[in-house]
Protein backbone atom coordinates (compact mmCIF):
# COMPACT_ATOMS: atom_id res chain seq x y z
CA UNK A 1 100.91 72.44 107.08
CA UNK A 2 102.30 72.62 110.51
CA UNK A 3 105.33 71.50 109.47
CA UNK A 4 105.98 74.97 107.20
CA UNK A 5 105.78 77.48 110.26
CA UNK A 6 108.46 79.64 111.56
CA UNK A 7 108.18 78.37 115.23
CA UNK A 8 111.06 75.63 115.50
CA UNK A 9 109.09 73.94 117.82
CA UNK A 10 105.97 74.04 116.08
CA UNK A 11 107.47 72.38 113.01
CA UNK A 12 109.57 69.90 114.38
CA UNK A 13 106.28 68.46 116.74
CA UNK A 14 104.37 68.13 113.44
CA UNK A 15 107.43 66.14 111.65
CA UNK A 16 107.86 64.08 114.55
CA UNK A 17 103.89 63.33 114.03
CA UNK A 18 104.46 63.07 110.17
CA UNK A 19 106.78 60.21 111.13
CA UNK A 20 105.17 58.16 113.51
CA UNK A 21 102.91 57.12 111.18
CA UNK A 22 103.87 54.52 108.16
CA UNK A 23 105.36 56.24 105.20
CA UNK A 24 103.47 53.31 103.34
CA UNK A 25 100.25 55.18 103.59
CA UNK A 26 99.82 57.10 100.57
CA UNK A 27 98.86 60.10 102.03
CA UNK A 28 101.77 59.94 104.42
CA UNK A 29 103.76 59.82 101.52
CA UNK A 30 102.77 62.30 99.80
CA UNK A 31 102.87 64.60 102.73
CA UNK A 32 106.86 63.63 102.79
CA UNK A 33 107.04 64.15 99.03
CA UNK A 34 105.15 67.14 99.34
CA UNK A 35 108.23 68.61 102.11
CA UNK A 36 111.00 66.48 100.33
CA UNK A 37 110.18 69.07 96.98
CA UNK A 38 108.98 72.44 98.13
CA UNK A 39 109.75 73.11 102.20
CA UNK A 40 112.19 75.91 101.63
CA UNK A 41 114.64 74.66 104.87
CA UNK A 42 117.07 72.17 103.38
CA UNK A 43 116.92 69.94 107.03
CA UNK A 44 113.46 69.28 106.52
CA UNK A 45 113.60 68.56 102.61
CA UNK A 46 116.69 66.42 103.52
CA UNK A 47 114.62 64.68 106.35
CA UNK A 48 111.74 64.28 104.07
CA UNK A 49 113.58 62.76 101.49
CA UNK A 50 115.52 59.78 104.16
CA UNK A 51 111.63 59.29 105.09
CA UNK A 52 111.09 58.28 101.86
CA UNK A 53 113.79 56.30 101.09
CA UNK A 54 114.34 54.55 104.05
CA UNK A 55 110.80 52.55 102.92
CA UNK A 56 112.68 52.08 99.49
CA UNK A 57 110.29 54.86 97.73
CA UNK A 58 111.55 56.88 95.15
CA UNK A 59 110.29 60.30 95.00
CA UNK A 60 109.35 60.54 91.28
CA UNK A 61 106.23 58.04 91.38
CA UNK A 62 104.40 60.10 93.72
CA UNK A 63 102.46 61.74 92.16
CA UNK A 64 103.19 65.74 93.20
CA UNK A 65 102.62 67.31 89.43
CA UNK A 66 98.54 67.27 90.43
CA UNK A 67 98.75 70.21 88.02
CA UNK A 68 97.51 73.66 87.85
CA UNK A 69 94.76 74.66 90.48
CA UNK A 70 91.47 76.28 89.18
CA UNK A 71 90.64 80.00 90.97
CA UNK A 72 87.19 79.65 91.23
CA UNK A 73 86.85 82.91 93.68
CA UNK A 74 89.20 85.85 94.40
CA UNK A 75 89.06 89.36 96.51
CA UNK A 76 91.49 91.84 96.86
CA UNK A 77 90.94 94.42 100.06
CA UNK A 78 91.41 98.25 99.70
CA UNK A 79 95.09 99.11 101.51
CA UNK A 80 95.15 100.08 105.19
CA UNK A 81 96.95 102.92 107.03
CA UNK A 82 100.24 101.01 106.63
CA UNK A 83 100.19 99.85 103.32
CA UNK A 84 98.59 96.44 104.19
CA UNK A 85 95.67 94.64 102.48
CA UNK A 86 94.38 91.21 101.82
CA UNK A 87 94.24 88.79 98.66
CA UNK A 88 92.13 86.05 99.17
CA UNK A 89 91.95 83.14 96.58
CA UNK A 90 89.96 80.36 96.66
CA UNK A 91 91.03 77.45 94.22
CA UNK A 92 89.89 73.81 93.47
CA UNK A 93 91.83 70.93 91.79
CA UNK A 94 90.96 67.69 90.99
CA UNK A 95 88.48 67.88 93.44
CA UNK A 96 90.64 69.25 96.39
CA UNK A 97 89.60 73.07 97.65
CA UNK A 98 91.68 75.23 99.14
CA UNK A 99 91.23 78.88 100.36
CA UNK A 100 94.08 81.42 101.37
CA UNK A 101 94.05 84.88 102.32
CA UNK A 102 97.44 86.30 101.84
CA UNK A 103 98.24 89.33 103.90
CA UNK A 104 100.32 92.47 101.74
CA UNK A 105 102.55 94.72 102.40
CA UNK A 106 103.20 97.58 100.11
CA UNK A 107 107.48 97.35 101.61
CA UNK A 108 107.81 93.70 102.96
CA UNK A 109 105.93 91.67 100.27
CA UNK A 110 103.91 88.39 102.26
CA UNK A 111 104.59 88.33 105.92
CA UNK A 112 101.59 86.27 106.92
CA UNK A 113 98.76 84.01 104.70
CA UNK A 114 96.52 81.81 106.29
CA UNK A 115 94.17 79.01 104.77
CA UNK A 116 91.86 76.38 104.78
CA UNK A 117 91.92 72.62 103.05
CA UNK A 118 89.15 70.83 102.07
CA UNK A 119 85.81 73.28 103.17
CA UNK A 120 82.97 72.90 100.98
CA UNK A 121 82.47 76.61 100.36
CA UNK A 122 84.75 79.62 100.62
CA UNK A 123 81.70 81.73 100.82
CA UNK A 124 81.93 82.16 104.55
CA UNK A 125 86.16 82.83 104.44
CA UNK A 126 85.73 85.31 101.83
CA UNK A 127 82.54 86.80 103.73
CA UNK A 128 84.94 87.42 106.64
CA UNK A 129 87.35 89.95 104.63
CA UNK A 130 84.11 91.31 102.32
CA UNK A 131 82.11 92.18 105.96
CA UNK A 132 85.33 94.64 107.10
CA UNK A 133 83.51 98.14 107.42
CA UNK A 134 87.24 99.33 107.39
CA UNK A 135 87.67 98.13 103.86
CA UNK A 136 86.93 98.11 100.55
CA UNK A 137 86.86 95.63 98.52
CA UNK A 138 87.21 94.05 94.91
CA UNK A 139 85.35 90.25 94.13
CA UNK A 140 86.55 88.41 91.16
CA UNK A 141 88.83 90.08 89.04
CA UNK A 142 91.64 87.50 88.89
CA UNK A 143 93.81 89.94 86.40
CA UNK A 144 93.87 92.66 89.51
CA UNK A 145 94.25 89.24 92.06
CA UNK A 146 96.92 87.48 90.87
CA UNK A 147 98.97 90.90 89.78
CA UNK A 148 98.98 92.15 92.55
CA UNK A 149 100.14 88.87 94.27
CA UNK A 150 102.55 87.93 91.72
CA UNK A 151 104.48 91.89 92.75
CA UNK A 152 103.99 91.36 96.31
CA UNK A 153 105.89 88.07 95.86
CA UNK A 154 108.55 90.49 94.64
CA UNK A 155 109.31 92.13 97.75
CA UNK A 156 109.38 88.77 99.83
CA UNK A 157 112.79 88.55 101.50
CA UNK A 158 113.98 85.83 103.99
CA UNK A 159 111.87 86.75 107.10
CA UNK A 160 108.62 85.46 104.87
CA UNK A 161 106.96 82.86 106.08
CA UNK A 162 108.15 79.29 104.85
CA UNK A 163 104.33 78.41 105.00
CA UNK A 164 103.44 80.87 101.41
CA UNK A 165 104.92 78.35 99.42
CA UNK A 166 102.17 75.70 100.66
CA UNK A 167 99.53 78.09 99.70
CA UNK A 168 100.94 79.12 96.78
CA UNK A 169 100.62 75.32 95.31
CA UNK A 170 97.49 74.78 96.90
CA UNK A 171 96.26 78.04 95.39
CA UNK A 172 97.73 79.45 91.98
CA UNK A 173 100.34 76.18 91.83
CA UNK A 174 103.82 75.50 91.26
CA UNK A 175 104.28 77.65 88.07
CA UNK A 176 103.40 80.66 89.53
CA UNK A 177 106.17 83.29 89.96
CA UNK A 178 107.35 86.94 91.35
CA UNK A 179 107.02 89.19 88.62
CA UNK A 180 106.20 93.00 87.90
CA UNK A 181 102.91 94.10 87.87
CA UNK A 182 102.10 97.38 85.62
CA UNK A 183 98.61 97.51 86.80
CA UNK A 184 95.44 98.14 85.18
CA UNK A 185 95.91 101.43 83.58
CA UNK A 186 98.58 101.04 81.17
CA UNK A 187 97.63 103.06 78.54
CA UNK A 188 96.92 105.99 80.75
CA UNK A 189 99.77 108.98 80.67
CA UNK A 190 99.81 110.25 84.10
CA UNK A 191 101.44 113.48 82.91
CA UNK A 192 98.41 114.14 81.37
CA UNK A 193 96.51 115.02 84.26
CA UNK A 194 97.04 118.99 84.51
CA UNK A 195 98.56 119.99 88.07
CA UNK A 196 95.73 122.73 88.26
CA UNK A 197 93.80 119.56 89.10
CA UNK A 198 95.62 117.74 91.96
CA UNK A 199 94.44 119.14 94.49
CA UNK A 200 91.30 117.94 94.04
CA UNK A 201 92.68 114.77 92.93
CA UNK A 202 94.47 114.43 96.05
CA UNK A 203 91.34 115.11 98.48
CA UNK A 204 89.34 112.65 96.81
CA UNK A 205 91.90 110.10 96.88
CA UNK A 206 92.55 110.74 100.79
CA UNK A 207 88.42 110.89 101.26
CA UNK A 208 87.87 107.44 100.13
CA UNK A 209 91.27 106.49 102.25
CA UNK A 210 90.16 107.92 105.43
CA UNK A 211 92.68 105.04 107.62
CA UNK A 212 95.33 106.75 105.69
CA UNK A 213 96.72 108.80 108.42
CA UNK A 214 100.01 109.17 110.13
CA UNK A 215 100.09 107.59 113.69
CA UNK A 216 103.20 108.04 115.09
CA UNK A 217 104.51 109.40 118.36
CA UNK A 218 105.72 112.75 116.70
CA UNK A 219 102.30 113.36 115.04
CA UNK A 220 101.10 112.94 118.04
CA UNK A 221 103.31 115.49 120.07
CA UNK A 222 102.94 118.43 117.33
CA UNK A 223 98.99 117.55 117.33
CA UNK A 224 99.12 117.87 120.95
CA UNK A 225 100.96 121.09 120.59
CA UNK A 226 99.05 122.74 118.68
CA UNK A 227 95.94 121.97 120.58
CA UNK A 228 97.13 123.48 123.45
CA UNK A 229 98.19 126.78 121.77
CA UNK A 230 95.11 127.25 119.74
CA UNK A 231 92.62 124.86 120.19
CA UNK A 232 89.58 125.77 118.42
CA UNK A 233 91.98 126.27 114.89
CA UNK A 234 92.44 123.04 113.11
CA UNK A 235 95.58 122.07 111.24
CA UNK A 236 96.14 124.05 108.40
CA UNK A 237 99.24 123.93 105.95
CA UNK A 238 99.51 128.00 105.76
CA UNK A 239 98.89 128.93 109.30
CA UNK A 240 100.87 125.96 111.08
CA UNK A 241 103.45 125.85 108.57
CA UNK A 242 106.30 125.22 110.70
CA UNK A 243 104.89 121.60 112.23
CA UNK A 244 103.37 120.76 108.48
CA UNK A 245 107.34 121.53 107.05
CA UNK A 246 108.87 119.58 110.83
CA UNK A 247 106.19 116.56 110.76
CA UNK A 248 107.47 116.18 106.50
CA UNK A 249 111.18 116.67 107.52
CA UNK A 250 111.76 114.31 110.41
CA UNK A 251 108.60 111.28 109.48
CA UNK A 252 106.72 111.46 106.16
CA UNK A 253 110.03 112.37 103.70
CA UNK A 254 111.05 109.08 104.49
CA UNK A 255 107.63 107.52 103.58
CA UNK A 256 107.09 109.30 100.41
CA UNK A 257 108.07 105.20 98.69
CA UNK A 258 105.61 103.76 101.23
CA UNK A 259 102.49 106.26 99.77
CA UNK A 260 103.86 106.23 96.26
CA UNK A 261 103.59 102.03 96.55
CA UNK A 262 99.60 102.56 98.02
CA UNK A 263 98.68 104.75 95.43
CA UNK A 264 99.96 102.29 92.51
CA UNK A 265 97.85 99.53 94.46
CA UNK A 266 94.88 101.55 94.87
CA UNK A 267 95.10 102.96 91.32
CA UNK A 268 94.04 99.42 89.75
CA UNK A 269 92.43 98.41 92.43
CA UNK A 270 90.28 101.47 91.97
CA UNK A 271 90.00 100.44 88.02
CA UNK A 272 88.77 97.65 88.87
CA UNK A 273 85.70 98.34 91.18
CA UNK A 274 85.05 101.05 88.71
CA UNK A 275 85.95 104.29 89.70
CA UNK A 276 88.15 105.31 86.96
CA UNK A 277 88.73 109.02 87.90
CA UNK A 278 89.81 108.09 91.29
CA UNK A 279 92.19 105.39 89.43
CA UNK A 280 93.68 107.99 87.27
CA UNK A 281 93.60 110.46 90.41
CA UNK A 282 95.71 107.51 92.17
CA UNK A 283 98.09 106.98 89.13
CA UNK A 284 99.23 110.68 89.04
CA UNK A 285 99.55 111.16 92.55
CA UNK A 286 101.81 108.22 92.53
CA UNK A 287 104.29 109.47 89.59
CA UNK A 288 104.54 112.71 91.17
CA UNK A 289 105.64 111.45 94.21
CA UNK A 290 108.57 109.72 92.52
CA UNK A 291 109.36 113.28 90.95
CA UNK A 292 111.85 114.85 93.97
CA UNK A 293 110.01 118.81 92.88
CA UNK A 294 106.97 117.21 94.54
CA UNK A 295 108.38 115.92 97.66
CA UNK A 296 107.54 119.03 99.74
CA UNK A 297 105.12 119.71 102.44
CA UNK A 298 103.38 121.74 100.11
CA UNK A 299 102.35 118.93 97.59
CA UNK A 300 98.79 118.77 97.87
CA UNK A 301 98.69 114.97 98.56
CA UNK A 302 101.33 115.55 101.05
CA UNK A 303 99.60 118.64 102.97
CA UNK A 304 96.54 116.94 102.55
CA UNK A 305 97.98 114.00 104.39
CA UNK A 306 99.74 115.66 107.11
CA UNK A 307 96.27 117.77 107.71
CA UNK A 308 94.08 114.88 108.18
CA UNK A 309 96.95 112.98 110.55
CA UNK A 310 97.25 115.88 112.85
CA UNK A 311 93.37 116.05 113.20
CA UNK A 312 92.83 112.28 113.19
CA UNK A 313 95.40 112.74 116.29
CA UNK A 314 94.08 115.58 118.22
CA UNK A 315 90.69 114.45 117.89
CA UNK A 316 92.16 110.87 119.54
CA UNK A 317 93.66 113.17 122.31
CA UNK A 318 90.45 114.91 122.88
CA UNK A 319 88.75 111.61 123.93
CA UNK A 320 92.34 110.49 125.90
CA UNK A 321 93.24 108.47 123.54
CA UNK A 322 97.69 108.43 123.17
CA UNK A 323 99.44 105.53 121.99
CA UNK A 324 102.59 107.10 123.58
CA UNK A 325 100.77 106.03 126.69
CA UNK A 326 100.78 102.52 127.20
CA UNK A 327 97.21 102.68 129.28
CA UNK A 328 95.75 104.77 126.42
CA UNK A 329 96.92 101.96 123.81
CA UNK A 330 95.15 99.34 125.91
CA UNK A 331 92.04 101.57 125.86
CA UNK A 332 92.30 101.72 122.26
CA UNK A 333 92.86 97.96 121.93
CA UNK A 334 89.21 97.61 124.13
CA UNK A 335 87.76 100.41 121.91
CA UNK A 336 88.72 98.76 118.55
CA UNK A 337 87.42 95.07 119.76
CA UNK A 338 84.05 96.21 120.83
């Protein structure tokens, strides 16, 4: 497994420990069969495969095709802040179990998955992502699972990490490919939902999202600002238009793809725990946010968003919490580990 990271060093200390053992083993050959057909760097396949000739082996009667792994357990986590959430599948093939949590992100597809080979139960790995108070989550409903990971896959690009494709095979196997996901809700018209409604669409959305909130340093300074001129008012899109319309302009118009991408996720993820209204709720957020008239400060999803950011951040700066200060963000990091 070692031998898929990123880290040059990393990998090349777990090939040179590959290869001091006999490539007559079975299992040492099929760990250089195993590089030799799917490690995505051409130097290692290349070294993999002068491993296995050099003791005369020819790849084909090693036996890689152990075909298609059984899920036996899946979760998919409710989408943070940032557009980041967790699939977790736990699989089982001939006997062999394997359990991966693959970390993803709404704009950058994969970046990180790790695993485990060979543990008797994936209870206690899928416990540890279920336990998050920060998140929700869905148990076994492969459909929403392996949809959701099959987009994701989509938006991989060459910074992913070469060790996916491991726990992709050990997973959902070989066969398994990037493709469009059109969610749960297909049959739902997301015009239909009258715009006399979205308002309250949008709050109930953003009330089971509360980690949806805007953290950056400009948030920050207009919070801050408007603190110290009135500090007993809280944000409001009518009376502090002019930072709602400057906080949209210069940080969240650029983000509009970012929430449009959440929503879709959330929308089956939501019609799959069961909460249909705020699926549909998520669904028509999402295609009016791909509709340029609704890109305005004034969209309720987007006021209600910049409303709850600026008073996520001024109540942060009440208790001296500022991640522009780099003391403050190591009292956060204390804060957030206790």
């Amino acid at each position: 497994l070692l031998a898929y990271t990123h880290d040059e060093a990393t990998r090349s200390a777990a090939l040179e420990a590959l290869a001091a053992h006999p490539v007559a083993d079975p299992l040492v050959a099929a760990a250089w069969a195993s590089l030799a057909a799917d490690h995505p760097d051409p130097k290692v396949a290349e070294r993999a495969q002068r491993a296995l000739g050099q003791a005369k082996m020819a790849l084909a009667p090693i036996d890689t095709n152990r075909g298609a792994p059984r899920i036996t357990r899946s979760l998919v986590t409710s989408l943070d802040g940032h557009g980041r959430g967790y699939i977790v599948l736990a699989a089982e093939n001939r006997g062999d179990r394997a359990v991966a949590a693959f970390l993803c992100d709404v704009l950058q597809g994969i970046p990180e998955v790790i695993g485990q080979l060979g543990c008797e139960s994936s209870e206690g790995f899928l416990r540890a992502f279920a336990a998050r108070p920060e998140r929700d989550v869905v148990e076994d409903v492969s459909e929403l699972a392996l949809g959701l990971l099959a987009g994701s896959l989509l938006l991989c690009g060459p910074g992913t990490t070469p060790a996916l494709r491991y726990w992709l095979e050990r997973t959902v196997g070989g066969p398994f490919r990037p493709r469009p996901f059109p969610g749960l809700l297909a049959d739902f018209d997301p015009a239909s939902v009258p715009f006399a409604e979205i308002s309250d669409r949008a709050a109930a959305v953003l009330d089971a999202c509360p980690a949806w909130v805007d953290d950056s340093e400009l948030t920050y300074e207009l919070a801050e600002e408007i603190l110290l001129r009135e500090e007993n008012i809280p944000p409001d899109p009518r009376h502090h238009s002019g930072a709602f319309r400057f906080l949209f302009d210069h940080r969240l118009m650029g983000r509009l793809e970012l929430y449009r991408r959440m929503l879709f996720w959330m929308a089956s993820f939501w019609e799959a725990s069961g909460a249909p209204d705020l699926a549909r709720s998520a669904l028509a957020l999402a295609w009016q946010l791909s509709d340029a008239q609704h890109a305005v400060p004034g969209h309720p999803f987007i006021a209600g968003l910049i409303a709850r950011s600026l008073a996520a951040a001024q109540a942060d700066l009440r208790l001296g919490l500022d991640p522009r200060s780099p003391r403050s963000r190591a009292l956060r990091a204390d804060l957030e580990e206790c």
